[in-house]
PDB file of N, CA and C in Angstrom:
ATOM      1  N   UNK A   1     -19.690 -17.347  16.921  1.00  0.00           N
ATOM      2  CA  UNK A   1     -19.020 -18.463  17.525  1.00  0.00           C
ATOM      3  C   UNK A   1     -19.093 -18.274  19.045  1.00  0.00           C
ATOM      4  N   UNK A   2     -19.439 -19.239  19.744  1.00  0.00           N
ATOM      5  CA  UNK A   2     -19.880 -19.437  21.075  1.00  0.00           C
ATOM      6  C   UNK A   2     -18.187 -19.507  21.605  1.00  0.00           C
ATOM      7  N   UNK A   3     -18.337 -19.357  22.600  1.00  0.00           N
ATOM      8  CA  UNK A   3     -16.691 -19.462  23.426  1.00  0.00           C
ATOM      9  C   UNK A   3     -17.198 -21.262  23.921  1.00  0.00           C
ATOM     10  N   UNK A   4     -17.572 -21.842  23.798  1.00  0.00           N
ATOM     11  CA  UNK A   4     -17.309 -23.568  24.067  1.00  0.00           C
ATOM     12  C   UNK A   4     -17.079 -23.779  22.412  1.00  0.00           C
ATOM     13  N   UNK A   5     -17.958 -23.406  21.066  1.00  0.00           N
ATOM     14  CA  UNK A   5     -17.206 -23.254  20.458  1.00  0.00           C
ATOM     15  C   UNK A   5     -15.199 -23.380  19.812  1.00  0.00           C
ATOM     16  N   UNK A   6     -15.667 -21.758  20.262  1.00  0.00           N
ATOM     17  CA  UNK A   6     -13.906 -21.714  20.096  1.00  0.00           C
ATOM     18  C   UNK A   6     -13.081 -22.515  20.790  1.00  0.00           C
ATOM     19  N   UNK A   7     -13.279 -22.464  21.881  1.00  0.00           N
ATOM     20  CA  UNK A   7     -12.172 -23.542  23.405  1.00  0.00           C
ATOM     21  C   UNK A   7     -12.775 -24.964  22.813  1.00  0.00           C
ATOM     22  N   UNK A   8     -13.403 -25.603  21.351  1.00  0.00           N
ATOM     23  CA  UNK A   8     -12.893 -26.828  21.123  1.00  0.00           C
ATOM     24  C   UNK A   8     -12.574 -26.979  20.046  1.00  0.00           C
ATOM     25  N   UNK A   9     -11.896 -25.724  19.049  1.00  0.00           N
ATOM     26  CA  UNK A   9     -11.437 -25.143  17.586  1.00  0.00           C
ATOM     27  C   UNK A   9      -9.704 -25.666  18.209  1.00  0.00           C
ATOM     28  N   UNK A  10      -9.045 -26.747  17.066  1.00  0.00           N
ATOM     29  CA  UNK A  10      -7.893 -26.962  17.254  1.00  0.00           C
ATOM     30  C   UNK A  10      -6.918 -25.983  17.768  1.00  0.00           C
ATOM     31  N   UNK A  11      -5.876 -26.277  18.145  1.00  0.00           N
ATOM     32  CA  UNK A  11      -4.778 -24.720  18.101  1.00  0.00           C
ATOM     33  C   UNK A  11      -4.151 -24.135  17.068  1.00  0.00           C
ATOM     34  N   UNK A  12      -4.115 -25.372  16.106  1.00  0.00           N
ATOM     35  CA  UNK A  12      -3.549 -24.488  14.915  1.00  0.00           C
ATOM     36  C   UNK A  12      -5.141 -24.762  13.675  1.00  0.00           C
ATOM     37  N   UNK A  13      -6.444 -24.125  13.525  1.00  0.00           N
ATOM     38  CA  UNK A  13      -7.334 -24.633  13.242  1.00  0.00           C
ATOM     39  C   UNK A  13      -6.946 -24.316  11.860  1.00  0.00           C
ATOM     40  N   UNK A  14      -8.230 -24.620  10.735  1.00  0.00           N
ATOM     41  CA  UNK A  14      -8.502 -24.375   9.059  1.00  0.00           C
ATOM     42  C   UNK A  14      -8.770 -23.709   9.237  1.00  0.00           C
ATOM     43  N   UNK A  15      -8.137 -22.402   8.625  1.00  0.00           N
ATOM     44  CA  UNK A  15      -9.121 -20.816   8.687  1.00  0.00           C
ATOM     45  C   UNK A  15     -10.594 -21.338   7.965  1.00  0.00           C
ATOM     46  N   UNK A  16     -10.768 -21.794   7.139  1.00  0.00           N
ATOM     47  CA  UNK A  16     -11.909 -21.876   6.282  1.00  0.00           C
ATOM     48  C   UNK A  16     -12.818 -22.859   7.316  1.00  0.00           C
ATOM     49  N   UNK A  17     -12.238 -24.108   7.398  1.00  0.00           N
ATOM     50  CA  UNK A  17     -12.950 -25.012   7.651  1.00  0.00           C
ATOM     51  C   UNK A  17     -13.158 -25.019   9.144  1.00  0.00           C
ATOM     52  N   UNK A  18     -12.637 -24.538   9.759  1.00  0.00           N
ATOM     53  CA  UNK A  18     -13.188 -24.389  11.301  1.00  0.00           C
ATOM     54  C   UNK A  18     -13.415 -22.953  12.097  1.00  0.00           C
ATOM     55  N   UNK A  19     -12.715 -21.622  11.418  1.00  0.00           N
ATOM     56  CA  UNK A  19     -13.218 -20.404  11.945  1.00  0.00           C
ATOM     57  C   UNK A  19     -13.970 -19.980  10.736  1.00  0.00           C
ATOM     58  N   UNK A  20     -14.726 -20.411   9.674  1.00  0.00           N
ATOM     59  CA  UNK A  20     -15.463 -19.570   8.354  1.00  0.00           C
ATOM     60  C   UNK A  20     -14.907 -18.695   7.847  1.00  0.00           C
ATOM     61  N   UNK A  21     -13.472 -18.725   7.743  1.00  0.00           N
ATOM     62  CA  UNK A  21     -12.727 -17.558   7.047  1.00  0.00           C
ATOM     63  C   UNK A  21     -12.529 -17.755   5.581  1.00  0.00           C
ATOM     64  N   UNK A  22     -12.931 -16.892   4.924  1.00  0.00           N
ATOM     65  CA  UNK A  22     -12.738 -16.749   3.000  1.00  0.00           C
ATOM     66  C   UNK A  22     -11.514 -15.751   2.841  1.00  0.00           C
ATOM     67  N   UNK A  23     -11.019 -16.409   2.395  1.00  0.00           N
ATOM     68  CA  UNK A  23      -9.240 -16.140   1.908  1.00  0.00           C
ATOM     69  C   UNK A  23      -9.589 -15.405   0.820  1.00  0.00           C
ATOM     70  N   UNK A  24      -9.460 -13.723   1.110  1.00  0.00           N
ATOM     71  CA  UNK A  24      -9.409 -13.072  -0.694  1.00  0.00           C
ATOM     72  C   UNK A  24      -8.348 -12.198  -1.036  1.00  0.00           C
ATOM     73  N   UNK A  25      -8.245 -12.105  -2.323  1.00  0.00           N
ATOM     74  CA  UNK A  25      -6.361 -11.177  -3.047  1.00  0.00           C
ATOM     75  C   UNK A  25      -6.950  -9.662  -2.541  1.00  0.00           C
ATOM     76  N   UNK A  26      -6.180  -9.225  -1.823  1.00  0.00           N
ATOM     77  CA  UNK A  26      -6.096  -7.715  -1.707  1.00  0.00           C
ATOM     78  C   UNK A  26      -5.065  -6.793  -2.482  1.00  0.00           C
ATOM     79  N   UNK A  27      -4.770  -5.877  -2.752  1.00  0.00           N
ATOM     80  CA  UNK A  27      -3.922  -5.017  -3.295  1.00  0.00           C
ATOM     81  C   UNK A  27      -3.335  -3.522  -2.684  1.00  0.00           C
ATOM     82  N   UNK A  28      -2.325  -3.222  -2.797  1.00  0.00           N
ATOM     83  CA  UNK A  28      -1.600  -2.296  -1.729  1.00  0.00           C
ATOM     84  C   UNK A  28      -1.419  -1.014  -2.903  1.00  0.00           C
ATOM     85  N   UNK A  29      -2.063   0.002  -2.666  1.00  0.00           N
ATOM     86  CA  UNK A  29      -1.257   1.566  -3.053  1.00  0.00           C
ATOM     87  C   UNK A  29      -1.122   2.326  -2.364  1.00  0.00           C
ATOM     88  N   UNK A  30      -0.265   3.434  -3.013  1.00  0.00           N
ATOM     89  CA  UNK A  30      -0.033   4.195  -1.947  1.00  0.00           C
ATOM     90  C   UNK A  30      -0.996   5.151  -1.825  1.00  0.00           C
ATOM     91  N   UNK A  31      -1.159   6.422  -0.647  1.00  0.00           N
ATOM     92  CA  UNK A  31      -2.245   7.438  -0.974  1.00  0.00           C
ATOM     93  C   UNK A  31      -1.334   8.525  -1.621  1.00  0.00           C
ATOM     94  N   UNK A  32      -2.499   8.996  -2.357  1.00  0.00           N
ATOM     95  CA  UNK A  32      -2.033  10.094  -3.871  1.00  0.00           C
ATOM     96  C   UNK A  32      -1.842  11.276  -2.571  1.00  0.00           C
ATOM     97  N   UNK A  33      -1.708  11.650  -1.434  1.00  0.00           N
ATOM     98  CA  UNK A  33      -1.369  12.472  -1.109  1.00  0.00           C
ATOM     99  C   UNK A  33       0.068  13.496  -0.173  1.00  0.00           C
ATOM    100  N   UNK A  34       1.146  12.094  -0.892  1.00  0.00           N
ATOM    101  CA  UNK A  34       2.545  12.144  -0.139  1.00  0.00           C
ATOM    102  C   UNK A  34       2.480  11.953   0.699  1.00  0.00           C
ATOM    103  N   UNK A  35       1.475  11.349   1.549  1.00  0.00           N
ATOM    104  CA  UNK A  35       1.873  11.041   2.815  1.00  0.00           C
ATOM    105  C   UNK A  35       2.602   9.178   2.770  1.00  0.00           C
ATOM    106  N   UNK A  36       2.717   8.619   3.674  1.00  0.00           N
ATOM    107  CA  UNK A  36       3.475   7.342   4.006  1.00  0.00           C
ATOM    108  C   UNK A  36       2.076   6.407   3.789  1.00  0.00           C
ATOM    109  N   UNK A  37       0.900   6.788   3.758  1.00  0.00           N
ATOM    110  CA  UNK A  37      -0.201   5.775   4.128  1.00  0.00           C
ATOM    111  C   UNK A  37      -0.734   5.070   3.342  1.00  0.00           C
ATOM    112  N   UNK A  38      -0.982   3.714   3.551  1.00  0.00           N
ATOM    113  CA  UNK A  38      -1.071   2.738   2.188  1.00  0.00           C
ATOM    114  C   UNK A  38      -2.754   2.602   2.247  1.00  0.00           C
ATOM    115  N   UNK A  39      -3.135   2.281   1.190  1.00  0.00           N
ATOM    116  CA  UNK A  39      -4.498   1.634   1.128  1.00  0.00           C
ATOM    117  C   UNK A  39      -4.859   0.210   0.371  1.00  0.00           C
ATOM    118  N   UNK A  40      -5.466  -0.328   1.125  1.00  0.00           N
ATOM    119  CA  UNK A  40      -5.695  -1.826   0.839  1.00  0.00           C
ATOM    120  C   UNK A  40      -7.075  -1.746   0.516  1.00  0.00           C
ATOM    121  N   UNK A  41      -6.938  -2.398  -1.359  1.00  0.00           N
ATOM    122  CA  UNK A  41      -8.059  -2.999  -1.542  1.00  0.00           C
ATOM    123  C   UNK A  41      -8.523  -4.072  -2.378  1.00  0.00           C
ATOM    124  N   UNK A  42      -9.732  -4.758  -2.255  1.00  0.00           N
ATOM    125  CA  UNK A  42     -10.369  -6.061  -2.763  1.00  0.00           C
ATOM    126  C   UNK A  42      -9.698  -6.009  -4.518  1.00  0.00           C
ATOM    127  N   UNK A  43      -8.981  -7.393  -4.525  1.00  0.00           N
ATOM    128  CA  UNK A  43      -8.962  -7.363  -5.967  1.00  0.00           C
ATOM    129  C   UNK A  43     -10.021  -7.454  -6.798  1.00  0.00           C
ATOM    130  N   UNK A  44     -11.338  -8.119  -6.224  1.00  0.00           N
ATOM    131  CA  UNK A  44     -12.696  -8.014  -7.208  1.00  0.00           C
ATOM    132  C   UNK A  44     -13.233  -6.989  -7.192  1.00  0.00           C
ATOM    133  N   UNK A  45     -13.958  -6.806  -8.066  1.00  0.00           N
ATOM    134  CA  UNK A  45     -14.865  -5.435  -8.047  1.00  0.00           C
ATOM    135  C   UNK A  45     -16.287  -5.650  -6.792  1.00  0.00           C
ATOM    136  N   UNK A  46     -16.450  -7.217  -6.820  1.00  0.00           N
ATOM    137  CA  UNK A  46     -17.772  -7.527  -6.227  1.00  0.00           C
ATOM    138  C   UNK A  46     -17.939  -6.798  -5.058  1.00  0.00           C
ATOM    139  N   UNK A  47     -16.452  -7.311  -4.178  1.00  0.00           N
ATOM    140  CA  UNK A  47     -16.219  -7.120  -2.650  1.00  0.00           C
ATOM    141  C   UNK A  47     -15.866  -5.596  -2.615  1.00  0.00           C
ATOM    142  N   UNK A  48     -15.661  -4.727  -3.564  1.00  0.00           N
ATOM    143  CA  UNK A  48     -15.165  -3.745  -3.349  1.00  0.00           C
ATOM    144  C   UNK A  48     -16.663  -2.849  -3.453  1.00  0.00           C
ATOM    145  N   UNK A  49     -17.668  -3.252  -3.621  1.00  0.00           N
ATOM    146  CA  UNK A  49     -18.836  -3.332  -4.171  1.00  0.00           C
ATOM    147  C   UNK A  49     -19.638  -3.419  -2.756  1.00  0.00           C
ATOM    148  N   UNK A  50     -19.390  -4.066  -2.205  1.00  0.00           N
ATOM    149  CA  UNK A  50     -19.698  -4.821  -0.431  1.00  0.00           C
ATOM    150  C   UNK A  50     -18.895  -3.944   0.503  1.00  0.00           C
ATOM    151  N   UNK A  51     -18.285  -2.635   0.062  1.00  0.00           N
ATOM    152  CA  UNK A  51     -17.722  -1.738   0.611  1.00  0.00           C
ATOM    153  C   UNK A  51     -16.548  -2.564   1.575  1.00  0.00           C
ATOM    154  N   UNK A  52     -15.895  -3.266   1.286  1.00  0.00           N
ATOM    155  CA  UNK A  52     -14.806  -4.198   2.109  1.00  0.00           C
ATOM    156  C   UNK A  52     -13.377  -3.273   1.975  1.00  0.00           C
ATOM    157  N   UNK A  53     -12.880  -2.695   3.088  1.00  0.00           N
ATOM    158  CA  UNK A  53     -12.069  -2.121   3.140  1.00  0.00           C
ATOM    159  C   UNK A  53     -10.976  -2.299   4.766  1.00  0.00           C
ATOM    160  N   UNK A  54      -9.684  -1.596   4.921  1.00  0.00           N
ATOM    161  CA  UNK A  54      -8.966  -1.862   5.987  1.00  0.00           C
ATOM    162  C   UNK A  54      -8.483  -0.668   6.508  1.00  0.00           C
ATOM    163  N   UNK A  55      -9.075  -0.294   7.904  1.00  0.00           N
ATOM    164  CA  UNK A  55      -8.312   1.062   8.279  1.00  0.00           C
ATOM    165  C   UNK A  55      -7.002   0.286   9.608  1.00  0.00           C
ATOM    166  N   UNK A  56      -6.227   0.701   9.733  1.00  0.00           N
ATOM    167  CA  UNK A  56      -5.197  -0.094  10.210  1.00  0.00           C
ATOM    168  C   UNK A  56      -3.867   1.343  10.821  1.00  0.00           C
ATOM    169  N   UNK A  57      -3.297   1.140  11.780  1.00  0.00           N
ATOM    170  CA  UNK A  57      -2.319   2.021  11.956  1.00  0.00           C
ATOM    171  C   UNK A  57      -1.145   1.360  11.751  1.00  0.00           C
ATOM    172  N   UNK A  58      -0.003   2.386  11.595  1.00  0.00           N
ATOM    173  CA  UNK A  58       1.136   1.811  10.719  1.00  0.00           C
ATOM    174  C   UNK A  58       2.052   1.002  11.702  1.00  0.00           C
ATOM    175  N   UNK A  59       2.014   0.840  13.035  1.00  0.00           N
ATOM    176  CA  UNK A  59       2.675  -0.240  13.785  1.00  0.00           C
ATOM    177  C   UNK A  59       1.615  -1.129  13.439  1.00  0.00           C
ATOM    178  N   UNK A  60       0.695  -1.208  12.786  1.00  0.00           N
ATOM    179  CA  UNK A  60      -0.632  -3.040  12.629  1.00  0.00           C
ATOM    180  C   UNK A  60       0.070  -3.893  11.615  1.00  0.00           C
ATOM    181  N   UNK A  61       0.893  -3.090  10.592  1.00  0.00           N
ATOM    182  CA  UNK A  61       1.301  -3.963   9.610  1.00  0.00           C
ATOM    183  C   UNK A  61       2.821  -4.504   9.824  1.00  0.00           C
ATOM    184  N   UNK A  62       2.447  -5.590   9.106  1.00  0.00           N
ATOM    185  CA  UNK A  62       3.824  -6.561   9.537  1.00  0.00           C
ATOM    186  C   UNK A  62       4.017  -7.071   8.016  1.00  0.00           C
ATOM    187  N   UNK A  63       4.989  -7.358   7.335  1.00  0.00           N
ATOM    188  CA  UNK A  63       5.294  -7.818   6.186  1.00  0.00           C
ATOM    189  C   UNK A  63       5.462  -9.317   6.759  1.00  0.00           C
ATOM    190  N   UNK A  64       4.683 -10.593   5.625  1.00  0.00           N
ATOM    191  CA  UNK A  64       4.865 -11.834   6.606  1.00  0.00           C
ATOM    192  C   UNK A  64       5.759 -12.654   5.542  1.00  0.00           C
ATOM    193  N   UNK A  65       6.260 -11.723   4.458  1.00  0.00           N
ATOM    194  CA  UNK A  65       7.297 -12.846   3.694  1.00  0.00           C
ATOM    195  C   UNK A  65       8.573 -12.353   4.611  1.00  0.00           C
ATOM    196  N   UNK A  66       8.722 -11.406   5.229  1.00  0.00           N
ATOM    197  CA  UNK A  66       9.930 -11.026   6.242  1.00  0.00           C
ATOM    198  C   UNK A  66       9.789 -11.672   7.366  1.00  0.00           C
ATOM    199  N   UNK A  67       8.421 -11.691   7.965  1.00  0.00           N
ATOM    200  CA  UNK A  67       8.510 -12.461   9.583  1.00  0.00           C
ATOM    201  C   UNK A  67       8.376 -13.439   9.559  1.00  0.00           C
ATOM    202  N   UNK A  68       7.704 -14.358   8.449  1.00  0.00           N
ATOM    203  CA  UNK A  68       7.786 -15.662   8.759  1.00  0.00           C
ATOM    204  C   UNK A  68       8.806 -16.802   8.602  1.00  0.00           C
TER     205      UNK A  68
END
């Protein structure tokens, strides 16, 4: 996406229909090693397959049924 692009993408745009974003179910466990650190992954096998994964530090996550 070109920046004239973006600077004419609404302000509140369609994730899908104007930035190409594909909305997919992820899933949260914890790591098997007592520590606090969660791991997120693809509910399909396909994408998990496409090596699709999230490394993230623990101030990145925000719960959004609480903040919104």
């Amino acid at each position: 996406m070109t920046r004239e692009d973006w600077e004419s993408v609404a302000t509140e745009p369609d994730n899908k229909l104007d930035l190409g974003y594909q909305l997919s179910e992820w899933e949260q466990f914890e790591a098997l090693d007592d520590t606090d650190q969660l791991i997120f992954l693809p509910s399909s096998e396909a994408q998990l397959e496409d090596a699709a994964f999230v490394v993230a530090a623990d101030d990145s996550i925000v719960d959004l049924n609480s903040q919104c």
